[in-house]
PDB file of N, CA and C in Angstrom:
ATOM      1  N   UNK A   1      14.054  -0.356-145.281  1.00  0.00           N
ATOM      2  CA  UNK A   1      15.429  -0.150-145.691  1.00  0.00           C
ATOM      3  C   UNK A   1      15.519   1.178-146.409  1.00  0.00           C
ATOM      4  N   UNK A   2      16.610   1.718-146.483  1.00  0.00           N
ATOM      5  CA  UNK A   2      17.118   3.557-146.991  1.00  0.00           C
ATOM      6  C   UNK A   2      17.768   3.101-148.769  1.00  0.00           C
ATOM      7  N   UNK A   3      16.716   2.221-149.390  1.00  0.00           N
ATOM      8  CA  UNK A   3      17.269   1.982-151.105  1.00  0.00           C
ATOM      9  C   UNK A   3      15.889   2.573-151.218  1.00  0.00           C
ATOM     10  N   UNK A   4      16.526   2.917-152.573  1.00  0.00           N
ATOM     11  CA  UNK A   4      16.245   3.666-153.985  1.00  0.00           C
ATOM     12  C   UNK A   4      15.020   2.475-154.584  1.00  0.00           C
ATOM     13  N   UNK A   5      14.381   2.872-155.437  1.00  0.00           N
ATOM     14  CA  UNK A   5      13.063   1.762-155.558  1.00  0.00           C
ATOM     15  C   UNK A   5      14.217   0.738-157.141  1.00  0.00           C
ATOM     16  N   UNK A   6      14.980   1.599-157.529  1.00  0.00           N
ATOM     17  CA  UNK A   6      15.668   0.447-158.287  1.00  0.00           C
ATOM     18  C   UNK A   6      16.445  -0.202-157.600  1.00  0.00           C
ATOM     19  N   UNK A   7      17.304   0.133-156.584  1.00  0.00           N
ATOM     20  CA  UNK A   7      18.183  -0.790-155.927  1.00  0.00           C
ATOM     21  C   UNK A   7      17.315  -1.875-155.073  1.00  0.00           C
ATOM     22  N   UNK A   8      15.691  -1.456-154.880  1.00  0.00           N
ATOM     23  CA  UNK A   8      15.197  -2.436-154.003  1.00  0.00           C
ATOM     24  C   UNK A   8      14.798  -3.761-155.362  1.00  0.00           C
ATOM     25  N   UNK A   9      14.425  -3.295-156.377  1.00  0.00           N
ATOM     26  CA  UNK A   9      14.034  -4.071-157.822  1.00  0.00           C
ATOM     27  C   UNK A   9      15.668  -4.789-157.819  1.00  0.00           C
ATOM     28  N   UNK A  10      16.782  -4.347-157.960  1.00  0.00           N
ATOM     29  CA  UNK A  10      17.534  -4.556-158.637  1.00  0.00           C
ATOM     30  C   UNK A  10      18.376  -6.050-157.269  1.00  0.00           C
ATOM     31  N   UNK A  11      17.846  -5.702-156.613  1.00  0.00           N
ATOM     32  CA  UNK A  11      18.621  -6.800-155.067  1.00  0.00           C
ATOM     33  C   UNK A  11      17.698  -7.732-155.116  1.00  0.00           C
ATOM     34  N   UNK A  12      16.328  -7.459-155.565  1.00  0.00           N
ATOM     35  CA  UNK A  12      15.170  -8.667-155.377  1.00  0.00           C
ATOM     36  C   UNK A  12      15.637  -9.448-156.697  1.00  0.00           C
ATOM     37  N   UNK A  13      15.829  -8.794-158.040  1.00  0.00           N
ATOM     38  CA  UNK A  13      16.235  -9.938-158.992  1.00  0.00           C
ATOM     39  C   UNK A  13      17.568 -10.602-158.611  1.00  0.00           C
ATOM     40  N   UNK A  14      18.504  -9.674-157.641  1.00  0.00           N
ATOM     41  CA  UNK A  14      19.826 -10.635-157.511  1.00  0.00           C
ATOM     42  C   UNK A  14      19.701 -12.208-156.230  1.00  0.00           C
ATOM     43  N   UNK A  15      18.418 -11.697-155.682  1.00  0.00           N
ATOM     44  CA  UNK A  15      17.623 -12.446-154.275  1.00  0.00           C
ATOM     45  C   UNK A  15      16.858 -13.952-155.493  1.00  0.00           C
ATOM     46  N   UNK A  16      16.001 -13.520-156.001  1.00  0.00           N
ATOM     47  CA  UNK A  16      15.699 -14.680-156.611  1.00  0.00           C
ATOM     48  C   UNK A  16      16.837 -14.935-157.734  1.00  0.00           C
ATOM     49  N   UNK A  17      17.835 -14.207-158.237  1.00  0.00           N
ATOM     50  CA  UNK A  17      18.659 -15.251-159.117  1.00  0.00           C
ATOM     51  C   UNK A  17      19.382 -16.401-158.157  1.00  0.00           C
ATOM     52  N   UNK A  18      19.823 -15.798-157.396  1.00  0.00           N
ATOM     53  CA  UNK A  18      20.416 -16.571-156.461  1.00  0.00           C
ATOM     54  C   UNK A  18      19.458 -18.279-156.385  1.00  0.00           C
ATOM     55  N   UNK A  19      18.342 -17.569-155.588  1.00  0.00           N
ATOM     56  CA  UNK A  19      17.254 -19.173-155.176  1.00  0.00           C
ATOM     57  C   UNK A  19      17.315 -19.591-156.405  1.00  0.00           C
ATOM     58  N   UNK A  20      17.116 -19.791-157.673  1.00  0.00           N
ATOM     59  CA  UNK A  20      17.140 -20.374-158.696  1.00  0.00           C
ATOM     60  C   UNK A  20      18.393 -20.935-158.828  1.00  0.00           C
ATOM     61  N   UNK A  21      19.816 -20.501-158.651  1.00  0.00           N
ATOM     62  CA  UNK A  21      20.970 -21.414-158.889  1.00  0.00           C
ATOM     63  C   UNK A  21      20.667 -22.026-157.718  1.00  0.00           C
ATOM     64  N   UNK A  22      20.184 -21.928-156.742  1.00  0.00           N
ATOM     65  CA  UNK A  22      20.622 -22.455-155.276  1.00  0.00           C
ATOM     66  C   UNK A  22      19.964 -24.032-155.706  1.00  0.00           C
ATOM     67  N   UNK A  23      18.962 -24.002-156.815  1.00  0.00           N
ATOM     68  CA  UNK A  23      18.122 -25.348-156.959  1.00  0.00           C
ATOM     69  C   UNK A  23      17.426 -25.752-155.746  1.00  0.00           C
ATOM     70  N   UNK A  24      16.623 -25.171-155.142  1.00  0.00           N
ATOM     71  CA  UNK A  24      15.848 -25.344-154.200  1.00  0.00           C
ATOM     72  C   UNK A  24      14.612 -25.240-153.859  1.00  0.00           C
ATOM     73  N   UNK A  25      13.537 -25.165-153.177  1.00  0.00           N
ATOM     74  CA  UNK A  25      12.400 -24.554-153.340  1.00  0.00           C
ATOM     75  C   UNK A  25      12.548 -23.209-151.937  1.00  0.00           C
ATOM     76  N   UNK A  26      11.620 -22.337-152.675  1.00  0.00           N
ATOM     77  CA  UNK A  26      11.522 -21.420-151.519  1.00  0.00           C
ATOM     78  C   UNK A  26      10.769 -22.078-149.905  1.00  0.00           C
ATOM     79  N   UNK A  27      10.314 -22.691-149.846  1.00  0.00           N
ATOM     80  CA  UNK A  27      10.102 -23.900-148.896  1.00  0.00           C
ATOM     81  C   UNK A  27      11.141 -23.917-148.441  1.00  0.00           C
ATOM     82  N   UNK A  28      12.101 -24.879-148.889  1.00  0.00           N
ATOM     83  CA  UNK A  28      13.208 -24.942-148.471  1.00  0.00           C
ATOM     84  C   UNK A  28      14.292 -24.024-147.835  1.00  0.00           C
ATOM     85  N   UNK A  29      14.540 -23.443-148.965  1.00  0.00           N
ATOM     86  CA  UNK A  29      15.495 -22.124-148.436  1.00  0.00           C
ATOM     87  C   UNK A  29      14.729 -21.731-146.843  1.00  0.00           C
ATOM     88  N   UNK A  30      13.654 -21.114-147.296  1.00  0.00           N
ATOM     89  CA  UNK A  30      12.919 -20.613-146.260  1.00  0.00           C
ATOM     90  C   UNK A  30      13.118 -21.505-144.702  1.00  0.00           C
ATOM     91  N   UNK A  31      13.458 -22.786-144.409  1.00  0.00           N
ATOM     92  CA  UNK A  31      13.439 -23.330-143.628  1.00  0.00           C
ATOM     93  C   UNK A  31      14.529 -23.258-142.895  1.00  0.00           C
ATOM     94  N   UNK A  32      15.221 -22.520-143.391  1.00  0.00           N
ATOM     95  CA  UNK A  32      16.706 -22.385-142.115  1.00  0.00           C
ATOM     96  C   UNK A  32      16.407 -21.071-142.206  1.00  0.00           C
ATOM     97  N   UNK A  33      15.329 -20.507-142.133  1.00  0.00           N
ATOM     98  CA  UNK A  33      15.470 -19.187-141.670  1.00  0.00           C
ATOM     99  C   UNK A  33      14.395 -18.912-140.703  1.00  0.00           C
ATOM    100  N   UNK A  34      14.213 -18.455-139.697  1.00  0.00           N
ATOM    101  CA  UNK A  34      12.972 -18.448-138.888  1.00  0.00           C
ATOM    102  C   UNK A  34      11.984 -17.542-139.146  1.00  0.00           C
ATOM    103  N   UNK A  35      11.557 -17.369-140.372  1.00  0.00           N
ATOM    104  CA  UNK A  35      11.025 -16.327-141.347  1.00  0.00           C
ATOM    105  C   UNK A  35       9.734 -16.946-141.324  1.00  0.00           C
ATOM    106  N   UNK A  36       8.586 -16.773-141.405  1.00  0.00           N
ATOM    107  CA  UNK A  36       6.653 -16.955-142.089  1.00  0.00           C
ATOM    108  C   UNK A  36       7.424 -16.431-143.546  1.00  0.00           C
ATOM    109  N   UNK A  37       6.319 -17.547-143.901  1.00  0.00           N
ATOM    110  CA  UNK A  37       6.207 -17.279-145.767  1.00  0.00           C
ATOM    111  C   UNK A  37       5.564 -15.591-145.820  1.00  0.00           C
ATOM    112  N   UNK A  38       5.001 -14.747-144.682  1.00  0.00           N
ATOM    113  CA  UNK A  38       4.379 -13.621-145.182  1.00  0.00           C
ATOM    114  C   UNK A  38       5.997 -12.911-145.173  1.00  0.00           C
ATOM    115  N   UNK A  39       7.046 -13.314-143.577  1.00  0.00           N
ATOM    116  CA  UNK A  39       7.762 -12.081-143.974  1.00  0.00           C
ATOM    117  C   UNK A  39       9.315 -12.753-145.093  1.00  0.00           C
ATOM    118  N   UNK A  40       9.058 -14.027-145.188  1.00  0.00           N
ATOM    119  CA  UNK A  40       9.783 -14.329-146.630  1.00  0.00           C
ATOM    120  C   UNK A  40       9.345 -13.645-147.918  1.00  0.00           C
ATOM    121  N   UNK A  41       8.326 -13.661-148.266  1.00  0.00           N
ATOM    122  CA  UNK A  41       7.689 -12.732-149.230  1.00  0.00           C
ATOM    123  C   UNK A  41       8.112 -11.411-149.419  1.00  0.00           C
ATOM    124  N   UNK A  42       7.973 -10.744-148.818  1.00  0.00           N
ATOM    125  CA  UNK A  42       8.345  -9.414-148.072  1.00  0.00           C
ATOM    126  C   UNK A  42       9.193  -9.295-148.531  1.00  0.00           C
ATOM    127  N   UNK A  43      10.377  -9.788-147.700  1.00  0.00           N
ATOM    128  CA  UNK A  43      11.920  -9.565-148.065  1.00  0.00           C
ATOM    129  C   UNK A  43      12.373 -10.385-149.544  1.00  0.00           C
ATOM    130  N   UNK A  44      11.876 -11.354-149.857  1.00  0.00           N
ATOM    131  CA  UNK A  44      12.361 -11.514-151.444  1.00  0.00           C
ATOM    132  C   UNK A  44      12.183 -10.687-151.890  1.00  0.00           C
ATOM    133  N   UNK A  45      11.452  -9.656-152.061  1.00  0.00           N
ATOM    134  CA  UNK A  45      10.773  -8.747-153.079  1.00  0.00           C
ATOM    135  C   UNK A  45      10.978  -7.500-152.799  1.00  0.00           C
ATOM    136  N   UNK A  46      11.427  -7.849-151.297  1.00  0.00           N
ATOM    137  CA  UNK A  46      12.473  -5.932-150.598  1.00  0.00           C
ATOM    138  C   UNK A  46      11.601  -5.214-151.032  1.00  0.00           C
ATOM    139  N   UNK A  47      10.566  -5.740-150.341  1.00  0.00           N
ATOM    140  CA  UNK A  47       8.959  -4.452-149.936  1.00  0.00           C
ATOM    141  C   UNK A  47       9.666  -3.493-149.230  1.00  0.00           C
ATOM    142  N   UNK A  48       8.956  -2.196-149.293  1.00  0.00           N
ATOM    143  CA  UNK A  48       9.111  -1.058-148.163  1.00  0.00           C
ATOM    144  C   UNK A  48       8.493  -1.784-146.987  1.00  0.00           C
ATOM    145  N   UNK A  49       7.666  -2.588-146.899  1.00  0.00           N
ATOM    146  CA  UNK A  49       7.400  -3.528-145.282  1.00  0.00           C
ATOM    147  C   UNK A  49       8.384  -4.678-144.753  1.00  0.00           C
ATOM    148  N   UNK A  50       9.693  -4.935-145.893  1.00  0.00           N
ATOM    149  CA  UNK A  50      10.458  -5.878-145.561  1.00  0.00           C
ATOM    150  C   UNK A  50      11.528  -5.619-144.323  1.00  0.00           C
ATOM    151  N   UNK A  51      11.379  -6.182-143.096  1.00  0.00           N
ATOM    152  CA  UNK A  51      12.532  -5.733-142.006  1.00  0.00           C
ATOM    153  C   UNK A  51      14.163  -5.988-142.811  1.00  0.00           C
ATOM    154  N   UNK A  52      15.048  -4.546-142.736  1.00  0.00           N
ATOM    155  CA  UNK A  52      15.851  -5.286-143.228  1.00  0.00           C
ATOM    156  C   UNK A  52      16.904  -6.274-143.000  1.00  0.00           C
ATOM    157  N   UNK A  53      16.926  -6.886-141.781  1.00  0.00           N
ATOM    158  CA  UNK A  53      17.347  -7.827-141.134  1.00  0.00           C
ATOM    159  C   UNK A  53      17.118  -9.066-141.805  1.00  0.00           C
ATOM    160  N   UNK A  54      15.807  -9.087-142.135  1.00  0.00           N
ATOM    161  CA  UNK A  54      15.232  -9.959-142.852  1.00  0.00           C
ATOM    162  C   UNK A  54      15.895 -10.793-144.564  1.00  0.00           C
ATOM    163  N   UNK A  55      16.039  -9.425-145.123  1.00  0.00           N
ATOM    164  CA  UNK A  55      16.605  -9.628-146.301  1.00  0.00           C
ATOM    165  C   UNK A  55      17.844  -9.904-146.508  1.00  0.00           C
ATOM    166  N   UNK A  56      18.937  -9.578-145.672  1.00  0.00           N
ATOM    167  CA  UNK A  56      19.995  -9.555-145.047  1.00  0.00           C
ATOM    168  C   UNK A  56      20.170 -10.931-145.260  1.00  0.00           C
ATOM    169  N   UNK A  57      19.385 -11.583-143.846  1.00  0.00           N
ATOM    170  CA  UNK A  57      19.219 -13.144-143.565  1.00  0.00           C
ATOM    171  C   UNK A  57      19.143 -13.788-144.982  1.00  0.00           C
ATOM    172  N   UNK A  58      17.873 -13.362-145.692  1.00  0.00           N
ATOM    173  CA  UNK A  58      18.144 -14.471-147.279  1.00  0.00           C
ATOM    174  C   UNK A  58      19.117 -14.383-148.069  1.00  0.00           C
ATOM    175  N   UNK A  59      19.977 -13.365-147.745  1.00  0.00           N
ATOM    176  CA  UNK A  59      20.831 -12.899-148.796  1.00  0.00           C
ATOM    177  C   UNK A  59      21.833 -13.962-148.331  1.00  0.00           C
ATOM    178  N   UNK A  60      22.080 -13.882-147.075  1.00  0.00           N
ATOM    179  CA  UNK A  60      23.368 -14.872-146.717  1.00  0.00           C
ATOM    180  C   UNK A  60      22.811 -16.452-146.419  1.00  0.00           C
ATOM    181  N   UNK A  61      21.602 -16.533-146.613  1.00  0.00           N
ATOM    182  CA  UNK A  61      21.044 -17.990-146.419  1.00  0.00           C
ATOM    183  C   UNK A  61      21.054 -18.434-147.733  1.00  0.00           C
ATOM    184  N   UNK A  62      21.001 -17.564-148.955  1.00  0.00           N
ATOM    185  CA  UNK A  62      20.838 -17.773-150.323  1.00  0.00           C
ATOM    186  C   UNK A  62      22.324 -18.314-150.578  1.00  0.00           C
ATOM    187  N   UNK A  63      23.209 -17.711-150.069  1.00  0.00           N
ATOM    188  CA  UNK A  63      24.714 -17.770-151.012  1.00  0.00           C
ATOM    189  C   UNK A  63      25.337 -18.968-150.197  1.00  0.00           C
ATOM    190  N   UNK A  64      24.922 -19.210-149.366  1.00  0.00           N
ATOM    191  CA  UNK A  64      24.827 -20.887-148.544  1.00  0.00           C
ATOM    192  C   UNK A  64      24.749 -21.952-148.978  1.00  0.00           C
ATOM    193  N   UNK A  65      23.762 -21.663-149.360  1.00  0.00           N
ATOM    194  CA  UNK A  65      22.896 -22.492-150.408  1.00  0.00           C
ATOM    195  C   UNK A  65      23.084 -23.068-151.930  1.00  0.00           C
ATOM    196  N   UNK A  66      23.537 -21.966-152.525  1.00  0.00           N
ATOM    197  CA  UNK A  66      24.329 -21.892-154.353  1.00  0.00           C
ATOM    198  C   UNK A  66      25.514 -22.127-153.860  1.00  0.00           C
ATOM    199  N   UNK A  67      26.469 -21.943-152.471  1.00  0.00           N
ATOM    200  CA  UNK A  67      27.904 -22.595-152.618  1.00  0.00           C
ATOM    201  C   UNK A  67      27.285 -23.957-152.264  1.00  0.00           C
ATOM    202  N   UNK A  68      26.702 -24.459-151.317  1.00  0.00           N
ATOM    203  CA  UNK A  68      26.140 -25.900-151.103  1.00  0.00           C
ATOM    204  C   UNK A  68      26.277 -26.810-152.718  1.00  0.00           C
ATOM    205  N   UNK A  69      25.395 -25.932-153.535  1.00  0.00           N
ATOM    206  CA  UNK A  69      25.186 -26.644-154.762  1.00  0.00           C
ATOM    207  C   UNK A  69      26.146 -26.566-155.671  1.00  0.00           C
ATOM    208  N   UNK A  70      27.500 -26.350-155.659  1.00  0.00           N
ATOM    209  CA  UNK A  70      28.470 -26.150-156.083  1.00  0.00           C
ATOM    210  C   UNK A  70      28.550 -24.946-157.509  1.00  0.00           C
ATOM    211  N   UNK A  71      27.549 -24.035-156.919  1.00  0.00           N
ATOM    212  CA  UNK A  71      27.663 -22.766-158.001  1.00  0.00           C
ATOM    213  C   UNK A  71      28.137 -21.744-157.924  1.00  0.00           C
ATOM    214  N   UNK A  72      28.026 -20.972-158.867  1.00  0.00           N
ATOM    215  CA  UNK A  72      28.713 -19.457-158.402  1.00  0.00           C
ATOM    216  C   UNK A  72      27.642 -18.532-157.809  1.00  0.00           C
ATOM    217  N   UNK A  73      27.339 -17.704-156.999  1.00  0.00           N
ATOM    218  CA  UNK A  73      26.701 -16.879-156.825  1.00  0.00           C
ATOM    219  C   UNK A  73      26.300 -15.996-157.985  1.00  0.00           C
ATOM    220  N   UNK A  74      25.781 -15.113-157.987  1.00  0.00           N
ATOM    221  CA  UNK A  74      24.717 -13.762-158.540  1.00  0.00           C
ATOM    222  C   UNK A  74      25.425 -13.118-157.361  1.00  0.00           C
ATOM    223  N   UNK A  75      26.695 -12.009-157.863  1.00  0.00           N
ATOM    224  CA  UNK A  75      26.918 -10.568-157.000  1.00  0.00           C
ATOM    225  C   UNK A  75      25.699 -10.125-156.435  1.00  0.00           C
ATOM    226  N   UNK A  76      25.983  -9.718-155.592  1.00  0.00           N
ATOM    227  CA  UNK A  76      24.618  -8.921-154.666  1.00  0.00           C
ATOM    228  C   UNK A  76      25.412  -7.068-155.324  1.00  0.00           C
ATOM    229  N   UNK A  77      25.214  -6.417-155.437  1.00  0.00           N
ATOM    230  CA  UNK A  77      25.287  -5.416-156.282  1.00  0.00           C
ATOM    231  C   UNK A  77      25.348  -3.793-155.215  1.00  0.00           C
ATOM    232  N   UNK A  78      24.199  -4.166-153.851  1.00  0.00           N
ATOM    233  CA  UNK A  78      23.787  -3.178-152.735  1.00  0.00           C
ATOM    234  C   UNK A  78      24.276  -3.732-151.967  1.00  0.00           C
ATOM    235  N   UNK A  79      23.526  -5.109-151.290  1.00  0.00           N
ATOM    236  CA  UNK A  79      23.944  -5.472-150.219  1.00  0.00           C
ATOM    237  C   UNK A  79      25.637  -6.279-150.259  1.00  0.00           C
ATOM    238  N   UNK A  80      26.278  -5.670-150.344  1.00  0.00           N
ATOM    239  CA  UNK A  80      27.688  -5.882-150.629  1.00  0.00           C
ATOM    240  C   UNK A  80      28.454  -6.079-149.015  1.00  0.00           C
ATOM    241  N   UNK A  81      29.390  -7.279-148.859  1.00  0.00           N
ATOM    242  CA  UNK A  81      30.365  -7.146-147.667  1.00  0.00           C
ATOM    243  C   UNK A  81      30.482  -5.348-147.139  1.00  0.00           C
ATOM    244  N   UNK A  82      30.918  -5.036-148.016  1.00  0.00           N
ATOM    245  CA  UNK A  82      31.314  -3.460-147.904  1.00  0.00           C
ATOM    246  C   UNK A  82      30.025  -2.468-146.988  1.00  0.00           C
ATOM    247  N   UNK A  83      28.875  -3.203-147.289  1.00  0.00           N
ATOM    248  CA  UNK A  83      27.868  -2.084-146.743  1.00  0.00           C
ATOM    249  C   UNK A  83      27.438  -2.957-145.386  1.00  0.00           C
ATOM    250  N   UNK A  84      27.833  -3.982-145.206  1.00  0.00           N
ATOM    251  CA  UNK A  84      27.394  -4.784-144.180  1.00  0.00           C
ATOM    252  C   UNK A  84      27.623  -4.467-142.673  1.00  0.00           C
ATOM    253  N   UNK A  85      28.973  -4.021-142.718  1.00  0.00           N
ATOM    254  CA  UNK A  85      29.227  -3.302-141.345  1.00  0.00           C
ATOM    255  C   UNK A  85      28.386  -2.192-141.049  1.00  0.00           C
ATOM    256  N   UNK A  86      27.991  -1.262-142.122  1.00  0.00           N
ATOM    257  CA  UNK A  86      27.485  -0.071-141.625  1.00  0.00           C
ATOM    258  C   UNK A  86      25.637  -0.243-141.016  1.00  0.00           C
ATOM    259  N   UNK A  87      25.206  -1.402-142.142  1.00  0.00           N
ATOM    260  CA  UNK A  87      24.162  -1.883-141.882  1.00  0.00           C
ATOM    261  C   UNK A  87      23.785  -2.486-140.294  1.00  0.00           C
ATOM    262  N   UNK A  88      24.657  -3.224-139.739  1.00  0.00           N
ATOM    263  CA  UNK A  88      24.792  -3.969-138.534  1.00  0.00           C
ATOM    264  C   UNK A  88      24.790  -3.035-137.594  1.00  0.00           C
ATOM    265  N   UNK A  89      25.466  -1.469-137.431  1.00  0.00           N
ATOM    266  CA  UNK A  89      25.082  -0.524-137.038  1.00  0.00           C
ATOM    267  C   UNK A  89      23.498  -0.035-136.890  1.00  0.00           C
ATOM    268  N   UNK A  90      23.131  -0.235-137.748  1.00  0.00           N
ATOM    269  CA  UNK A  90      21.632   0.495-137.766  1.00  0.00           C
ATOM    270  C   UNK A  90      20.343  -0.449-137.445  1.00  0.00           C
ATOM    271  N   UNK A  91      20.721  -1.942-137.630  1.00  0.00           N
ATOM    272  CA  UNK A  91      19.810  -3.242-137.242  1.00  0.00           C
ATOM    273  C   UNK A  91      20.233  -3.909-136.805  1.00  0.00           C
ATOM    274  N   UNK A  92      19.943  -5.588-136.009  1.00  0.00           N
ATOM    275  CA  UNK A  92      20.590  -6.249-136.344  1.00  0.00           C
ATOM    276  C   UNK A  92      20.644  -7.297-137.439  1.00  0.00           C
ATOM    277  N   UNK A  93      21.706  -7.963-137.568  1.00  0.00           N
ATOM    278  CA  UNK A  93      22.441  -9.014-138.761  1.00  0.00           C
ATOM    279  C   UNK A  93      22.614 -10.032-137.918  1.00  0.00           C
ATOM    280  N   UNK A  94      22.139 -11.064-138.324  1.00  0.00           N
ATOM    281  CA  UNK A  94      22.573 -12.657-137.998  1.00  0.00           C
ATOM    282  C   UNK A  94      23.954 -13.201-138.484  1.00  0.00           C
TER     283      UNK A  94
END
């Protein structure tokens, strides 16, 4: 992905705040996504090896999940509606 090493820090804490309201296990989450725990890893943590398709996917599998559990989300801050179109351009998005 084309982030800044804080915006990749700063989307991974909004990635696991999320799984924590979502009340779930990463197991779980992980299971509606057709992801290996290596490239779940990856993309929680928005490695420079994370596809960003990948992260994408948890981001919107995450907020699934915390509305499921009747919470509010954690703003995503980068990966915003707003940047999503341009993104879908350059990879694909599920």
């Amino acid at each position: 992905m084309s982030l800044t090493p804080e915006q990749r820090h700063r989307t991974a804490a909004e990635l696991h705040a999320n799984l924590a309201l979502a009340g779930v296990t990463e197991a779980r989450a992980r299971a509606g996504t057709d992801l290996d725990e290596h490239e779940w890893r990856e993309a929680m943590h928005v490695s420079s090896r994370a596809r960003p398709e990948d992260v994408w996917l948890i981001r919107d599998r995450l907020l699934v999940l915390v509305h499921a559990a009747g919470r509010q989300a954690v703003p995503f801050t980068v990966l915003t509606e707003d940047v999503r179109a341009a993104a879908s351009v350059r990879f694909p998005l599920h």
